[in-house]
N, C-alpha and C. Protein backbone atom coordinates (compact mmCIF):
# COMPACT_ATOMS: atom_id res chain seq x y z
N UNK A 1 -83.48 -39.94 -155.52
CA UNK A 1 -83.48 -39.09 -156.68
C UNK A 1 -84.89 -38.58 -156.95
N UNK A 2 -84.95 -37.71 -157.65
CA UNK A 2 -86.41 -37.24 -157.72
C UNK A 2 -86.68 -37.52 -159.07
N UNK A 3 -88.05 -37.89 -159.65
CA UNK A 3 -88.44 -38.13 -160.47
C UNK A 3 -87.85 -37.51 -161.93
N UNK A 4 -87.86 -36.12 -161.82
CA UNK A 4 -87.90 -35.84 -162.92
C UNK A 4 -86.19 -35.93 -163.40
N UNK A 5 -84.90 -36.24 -162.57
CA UNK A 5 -83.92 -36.62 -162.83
C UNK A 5 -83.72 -37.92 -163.47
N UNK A 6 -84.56 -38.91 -162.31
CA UNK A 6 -84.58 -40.24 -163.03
C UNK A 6 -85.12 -40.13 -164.49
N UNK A 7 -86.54 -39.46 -164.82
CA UNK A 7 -86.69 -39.24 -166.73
C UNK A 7 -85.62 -38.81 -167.25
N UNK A 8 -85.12 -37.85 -167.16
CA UNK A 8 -84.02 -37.44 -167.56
C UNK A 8 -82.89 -38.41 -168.02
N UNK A 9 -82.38 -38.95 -166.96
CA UNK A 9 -81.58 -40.23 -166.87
C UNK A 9 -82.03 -41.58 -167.81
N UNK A 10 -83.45 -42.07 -167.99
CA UNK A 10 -83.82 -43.15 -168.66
C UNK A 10 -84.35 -42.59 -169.94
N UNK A 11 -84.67 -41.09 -170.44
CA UNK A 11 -84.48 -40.50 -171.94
C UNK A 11 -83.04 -40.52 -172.45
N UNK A 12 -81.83 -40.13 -171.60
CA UNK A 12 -80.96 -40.50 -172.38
C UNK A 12 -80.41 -42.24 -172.37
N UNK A 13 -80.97 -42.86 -171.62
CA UNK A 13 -80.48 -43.72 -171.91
C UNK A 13 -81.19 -45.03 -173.31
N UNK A 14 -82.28 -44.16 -173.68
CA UNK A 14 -83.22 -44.77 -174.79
C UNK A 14 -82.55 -43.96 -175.83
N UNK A 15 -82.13 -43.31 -176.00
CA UNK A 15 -81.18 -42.43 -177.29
C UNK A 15 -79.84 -42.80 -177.48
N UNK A 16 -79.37 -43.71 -176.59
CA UNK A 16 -78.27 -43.93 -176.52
C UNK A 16 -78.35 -45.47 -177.29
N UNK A 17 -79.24 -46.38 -176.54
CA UNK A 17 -79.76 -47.85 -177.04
C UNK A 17 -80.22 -47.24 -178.73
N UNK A 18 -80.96 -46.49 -179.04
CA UNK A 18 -81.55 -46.03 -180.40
C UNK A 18 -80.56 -45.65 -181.51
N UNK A 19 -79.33 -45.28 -180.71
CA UNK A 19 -78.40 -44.65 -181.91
C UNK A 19 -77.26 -45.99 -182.22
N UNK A 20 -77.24 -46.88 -180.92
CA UNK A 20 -76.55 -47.63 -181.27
C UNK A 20 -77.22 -48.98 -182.00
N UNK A 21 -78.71 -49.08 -181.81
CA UNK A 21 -79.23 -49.94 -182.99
C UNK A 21 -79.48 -49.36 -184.04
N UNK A 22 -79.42 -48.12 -184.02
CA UNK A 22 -79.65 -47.85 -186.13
C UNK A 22 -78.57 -47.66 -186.87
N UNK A 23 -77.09 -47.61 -186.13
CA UNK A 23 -76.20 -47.44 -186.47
C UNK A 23 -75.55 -45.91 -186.71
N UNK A 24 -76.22 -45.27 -186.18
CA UNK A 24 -75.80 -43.87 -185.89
C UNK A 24 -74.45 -43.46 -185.27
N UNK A 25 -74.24 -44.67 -184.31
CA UNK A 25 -73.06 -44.44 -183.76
C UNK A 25 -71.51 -44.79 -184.83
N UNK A 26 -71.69 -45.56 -185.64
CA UNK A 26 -70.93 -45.78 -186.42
C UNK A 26 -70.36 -45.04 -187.41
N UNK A 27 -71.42 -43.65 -187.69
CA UNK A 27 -70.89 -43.30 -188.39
C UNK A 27 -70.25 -41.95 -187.22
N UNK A 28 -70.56 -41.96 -186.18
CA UNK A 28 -69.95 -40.73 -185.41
C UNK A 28 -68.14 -41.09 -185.20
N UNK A 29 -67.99 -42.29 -184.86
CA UNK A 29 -66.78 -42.89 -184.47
C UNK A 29 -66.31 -43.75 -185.59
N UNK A 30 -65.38 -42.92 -186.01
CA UNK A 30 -64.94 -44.14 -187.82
C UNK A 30 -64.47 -45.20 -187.13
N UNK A 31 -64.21 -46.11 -188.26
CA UNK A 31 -63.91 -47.75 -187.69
C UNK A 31 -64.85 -48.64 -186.74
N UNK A 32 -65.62 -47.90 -186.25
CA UNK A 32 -66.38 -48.55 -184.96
C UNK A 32 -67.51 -49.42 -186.16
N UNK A 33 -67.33 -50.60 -186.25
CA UNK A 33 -68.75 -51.45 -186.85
C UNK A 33 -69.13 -52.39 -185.88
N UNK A 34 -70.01 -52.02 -185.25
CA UNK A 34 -70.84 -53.46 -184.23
C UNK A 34 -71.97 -53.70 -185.34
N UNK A 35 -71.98 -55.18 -185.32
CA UNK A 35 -73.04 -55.75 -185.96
C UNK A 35 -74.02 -56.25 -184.57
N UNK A 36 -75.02 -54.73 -184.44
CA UNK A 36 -76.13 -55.37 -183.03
C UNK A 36 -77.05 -56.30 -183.55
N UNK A 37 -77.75 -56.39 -184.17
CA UNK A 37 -78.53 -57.35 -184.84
C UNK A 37 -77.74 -58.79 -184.94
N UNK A 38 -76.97 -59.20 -185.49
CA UNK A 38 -76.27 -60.73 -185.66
C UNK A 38 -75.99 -60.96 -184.17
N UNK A 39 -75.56 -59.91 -183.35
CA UNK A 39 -75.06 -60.21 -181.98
C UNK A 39 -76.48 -60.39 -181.28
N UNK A 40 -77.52 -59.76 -181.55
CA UNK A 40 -78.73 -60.11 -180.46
C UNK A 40 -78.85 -61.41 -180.97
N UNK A 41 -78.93 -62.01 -182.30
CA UNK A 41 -79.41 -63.05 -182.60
C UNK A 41 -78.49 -64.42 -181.85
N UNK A 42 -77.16 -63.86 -181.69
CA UNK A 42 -76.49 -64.89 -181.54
C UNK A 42 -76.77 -65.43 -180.00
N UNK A 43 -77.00 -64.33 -178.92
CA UNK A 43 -77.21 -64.64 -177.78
C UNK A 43 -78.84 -64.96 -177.12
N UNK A 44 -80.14 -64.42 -178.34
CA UNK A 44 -80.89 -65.10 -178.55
C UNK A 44 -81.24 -66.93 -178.62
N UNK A 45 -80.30 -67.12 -179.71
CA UNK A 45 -80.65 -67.98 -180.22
C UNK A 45 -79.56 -69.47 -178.68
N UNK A 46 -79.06 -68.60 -177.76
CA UNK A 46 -77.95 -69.16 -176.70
C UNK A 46 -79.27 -69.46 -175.75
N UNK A 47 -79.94 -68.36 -175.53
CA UNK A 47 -80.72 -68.10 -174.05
C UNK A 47 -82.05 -68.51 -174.79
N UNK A 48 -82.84 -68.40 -175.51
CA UNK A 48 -83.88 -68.96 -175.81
C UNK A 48 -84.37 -70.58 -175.48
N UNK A 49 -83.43 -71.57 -175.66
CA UNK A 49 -83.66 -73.19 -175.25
C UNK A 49 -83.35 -73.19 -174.04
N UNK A 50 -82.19 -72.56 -173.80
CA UNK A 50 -82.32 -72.52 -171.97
C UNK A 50 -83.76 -72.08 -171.21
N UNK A 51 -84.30 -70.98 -171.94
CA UNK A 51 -85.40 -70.65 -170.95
C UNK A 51 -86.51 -71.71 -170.80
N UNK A 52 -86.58 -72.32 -172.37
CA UNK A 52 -87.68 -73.36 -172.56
C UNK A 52 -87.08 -74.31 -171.80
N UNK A 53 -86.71 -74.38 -171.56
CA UNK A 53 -86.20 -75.91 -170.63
C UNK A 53 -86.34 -75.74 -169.02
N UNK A 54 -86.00 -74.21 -168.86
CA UNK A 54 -86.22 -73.96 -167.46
C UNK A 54 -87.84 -74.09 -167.28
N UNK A 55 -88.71 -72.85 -168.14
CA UNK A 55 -90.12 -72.82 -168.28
C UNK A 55 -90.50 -74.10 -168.13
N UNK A 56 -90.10 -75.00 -169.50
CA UNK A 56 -91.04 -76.85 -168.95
C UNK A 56 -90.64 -77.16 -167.72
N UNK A 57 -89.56 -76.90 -166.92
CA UNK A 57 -89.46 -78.08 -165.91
C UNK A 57 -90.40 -77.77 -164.90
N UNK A 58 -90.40 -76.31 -164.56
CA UNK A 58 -91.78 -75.20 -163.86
C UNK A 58 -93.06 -75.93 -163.93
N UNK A 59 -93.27 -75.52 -165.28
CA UNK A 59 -94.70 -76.40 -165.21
C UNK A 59 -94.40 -77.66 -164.88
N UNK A 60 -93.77 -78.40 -165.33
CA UNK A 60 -94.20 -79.82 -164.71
C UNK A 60 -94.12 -79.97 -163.30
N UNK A 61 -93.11 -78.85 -163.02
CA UNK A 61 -93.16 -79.17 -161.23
C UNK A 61 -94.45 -78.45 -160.47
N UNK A 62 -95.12 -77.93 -161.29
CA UNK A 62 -96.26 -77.50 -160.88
C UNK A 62 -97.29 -78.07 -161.41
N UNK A 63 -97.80 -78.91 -162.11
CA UNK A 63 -98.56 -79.99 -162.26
C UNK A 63 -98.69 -81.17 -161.38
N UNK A 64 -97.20 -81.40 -160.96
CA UNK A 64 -96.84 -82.79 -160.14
C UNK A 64 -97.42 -82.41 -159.23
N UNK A 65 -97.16 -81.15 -158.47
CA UNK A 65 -97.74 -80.71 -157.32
C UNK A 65 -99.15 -80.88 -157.52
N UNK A 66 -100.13 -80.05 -158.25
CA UNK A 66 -101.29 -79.85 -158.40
C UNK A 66 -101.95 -81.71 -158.72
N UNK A 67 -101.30 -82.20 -159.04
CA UNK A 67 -101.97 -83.75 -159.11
C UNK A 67 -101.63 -84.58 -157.58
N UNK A 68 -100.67 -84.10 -156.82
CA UNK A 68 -100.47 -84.71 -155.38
C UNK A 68 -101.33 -84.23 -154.61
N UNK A 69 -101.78 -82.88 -154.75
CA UNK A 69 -103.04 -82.12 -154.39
C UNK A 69 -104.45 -82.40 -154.42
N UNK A 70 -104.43 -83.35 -155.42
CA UNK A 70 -106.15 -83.34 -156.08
C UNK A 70 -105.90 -84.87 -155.89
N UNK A 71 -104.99 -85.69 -155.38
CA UNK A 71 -105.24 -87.03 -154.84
C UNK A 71 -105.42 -86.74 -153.35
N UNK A 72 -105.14 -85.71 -152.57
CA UNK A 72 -105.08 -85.71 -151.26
C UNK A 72 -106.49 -85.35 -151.17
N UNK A 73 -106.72 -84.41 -151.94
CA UNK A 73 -108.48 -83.51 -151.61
C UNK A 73 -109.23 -85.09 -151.97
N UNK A 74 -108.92 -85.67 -153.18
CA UNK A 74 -109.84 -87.13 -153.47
C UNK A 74 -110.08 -87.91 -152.16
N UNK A 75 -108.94 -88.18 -151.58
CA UNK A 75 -108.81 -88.77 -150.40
C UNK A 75 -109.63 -88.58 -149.08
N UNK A 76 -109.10 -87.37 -148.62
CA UNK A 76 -110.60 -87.15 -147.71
C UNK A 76 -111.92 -86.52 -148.02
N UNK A 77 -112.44 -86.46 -149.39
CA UNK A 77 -113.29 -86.12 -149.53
C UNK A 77 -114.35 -87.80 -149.56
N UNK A 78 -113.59 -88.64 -150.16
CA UNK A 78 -113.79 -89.80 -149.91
C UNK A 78 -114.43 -90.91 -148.82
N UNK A 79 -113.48 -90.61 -147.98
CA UNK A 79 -113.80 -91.16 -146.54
C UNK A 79 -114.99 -91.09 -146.09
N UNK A 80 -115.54 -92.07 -145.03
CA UNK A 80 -117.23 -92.38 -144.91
C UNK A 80 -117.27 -91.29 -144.06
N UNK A 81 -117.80 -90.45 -144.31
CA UNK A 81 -118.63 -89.41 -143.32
C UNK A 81 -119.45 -89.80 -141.92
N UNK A 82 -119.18 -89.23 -141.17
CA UNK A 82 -119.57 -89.40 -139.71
C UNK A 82 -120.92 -89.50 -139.48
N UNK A 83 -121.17 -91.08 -138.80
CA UNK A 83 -122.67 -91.35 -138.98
C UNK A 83 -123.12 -89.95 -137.68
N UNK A 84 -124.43 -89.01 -137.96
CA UNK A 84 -124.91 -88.35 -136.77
C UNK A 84 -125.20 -89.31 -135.47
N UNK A 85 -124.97 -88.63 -133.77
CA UNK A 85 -125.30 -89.70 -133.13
C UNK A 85 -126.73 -90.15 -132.85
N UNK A 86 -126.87 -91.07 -132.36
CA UNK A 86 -128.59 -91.30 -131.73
C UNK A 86 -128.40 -90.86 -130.77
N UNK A 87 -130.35 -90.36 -130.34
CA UNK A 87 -130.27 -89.74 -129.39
C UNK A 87 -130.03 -90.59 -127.61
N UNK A 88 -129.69 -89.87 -127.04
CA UNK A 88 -129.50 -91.04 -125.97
C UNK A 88 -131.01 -90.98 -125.11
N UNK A 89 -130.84 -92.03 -124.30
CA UNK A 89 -131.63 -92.61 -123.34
C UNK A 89 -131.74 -91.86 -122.45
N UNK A 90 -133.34 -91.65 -122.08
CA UNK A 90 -133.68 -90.42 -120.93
C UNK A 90 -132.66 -91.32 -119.49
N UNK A 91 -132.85 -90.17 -118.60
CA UNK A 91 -131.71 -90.44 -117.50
C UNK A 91 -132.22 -91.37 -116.64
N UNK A 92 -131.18 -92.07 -116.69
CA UNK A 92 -131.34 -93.71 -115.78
C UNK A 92 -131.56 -93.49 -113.80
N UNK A 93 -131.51 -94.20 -113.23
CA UNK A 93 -131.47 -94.14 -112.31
C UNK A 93 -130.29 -93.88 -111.58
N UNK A 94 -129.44 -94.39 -112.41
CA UNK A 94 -128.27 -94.32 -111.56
C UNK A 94 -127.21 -93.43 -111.49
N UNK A 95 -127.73 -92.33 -112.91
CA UNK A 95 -127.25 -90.91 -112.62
C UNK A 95 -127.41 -90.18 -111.15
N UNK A 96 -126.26 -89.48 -111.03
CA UNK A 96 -126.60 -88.95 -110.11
C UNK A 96 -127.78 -87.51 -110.51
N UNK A 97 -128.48 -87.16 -109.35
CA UNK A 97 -129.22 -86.04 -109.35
C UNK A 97 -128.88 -85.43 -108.59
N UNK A 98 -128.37 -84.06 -108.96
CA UNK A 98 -127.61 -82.76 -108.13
C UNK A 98 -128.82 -81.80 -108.12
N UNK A 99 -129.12 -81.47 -106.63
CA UNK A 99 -129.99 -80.10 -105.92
C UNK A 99 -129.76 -79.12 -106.64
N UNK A 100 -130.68 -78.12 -106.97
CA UNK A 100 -130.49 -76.61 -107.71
C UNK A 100 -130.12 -76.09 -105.79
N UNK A 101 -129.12 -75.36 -106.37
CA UNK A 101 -128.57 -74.04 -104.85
C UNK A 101 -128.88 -73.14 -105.44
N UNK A 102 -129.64 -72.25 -104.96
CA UNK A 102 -129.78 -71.05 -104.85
C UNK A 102 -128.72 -69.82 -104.19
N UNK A 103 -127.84 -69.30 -104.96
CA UNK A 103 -126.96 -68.11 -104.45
C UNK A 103 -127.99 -67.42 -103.76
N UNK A 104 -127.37 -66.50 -102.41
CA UNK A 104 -127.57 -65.89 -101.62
C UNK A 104 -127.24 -64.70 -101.89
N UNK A 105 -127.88 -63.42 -101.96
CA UNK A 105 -127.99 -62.31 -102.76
C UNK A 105 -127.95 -61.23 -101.46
């Protein structure tokens, strides 16, 4: 779709949400009474503790993590660090000693 259809499309659909929360529509269509307000509240007040309950369990499962994390980093940050080596001993006798060859050019 091209842009300026889609505006088109989501202006009427904000005039449509607007007339049916101020009650505009009610008076176009007799008999029609929606109470939108008591009804947002009612499904508000449904989905609101659900979310908090979903939201806490999130964080805590992301804390648990972040504390299994920061015992593992404790852990090897911990550990005795690698002594540097000494230097070794000039070459013994019983190394072998290999001839320099000269390639032939």
């Amino acid at each position: 779709m091209k842009a300026v259809i889609k505006l088109v499309i989501g202006i009427i659909i904000a005039l449509i949400g607007i007339a049916l929360y101020t009650g505009f529509v009610n008076s176009l269509v007799p008999g029609l009474t929606i109470r939108w307000w008591y009804n947002f509240l009612l499904v508000a007040s449904g989905v609101v503790p659900l979310l908090l309950i979903i939201g806490g369990a999130f964080v805590i499962w992301l804390e648990i993590d972040e504390i299994k994390t920061s015992r593992q980093f404790s852990k090897t940050t911990s550990a005795p660090k690698p002594q540097p080596q000494q230097a070794k001993p000039a070459a013994t006798t019983t190394q072998l000693i290999q001839p320099k060859v000269e390639e032939k050019k």
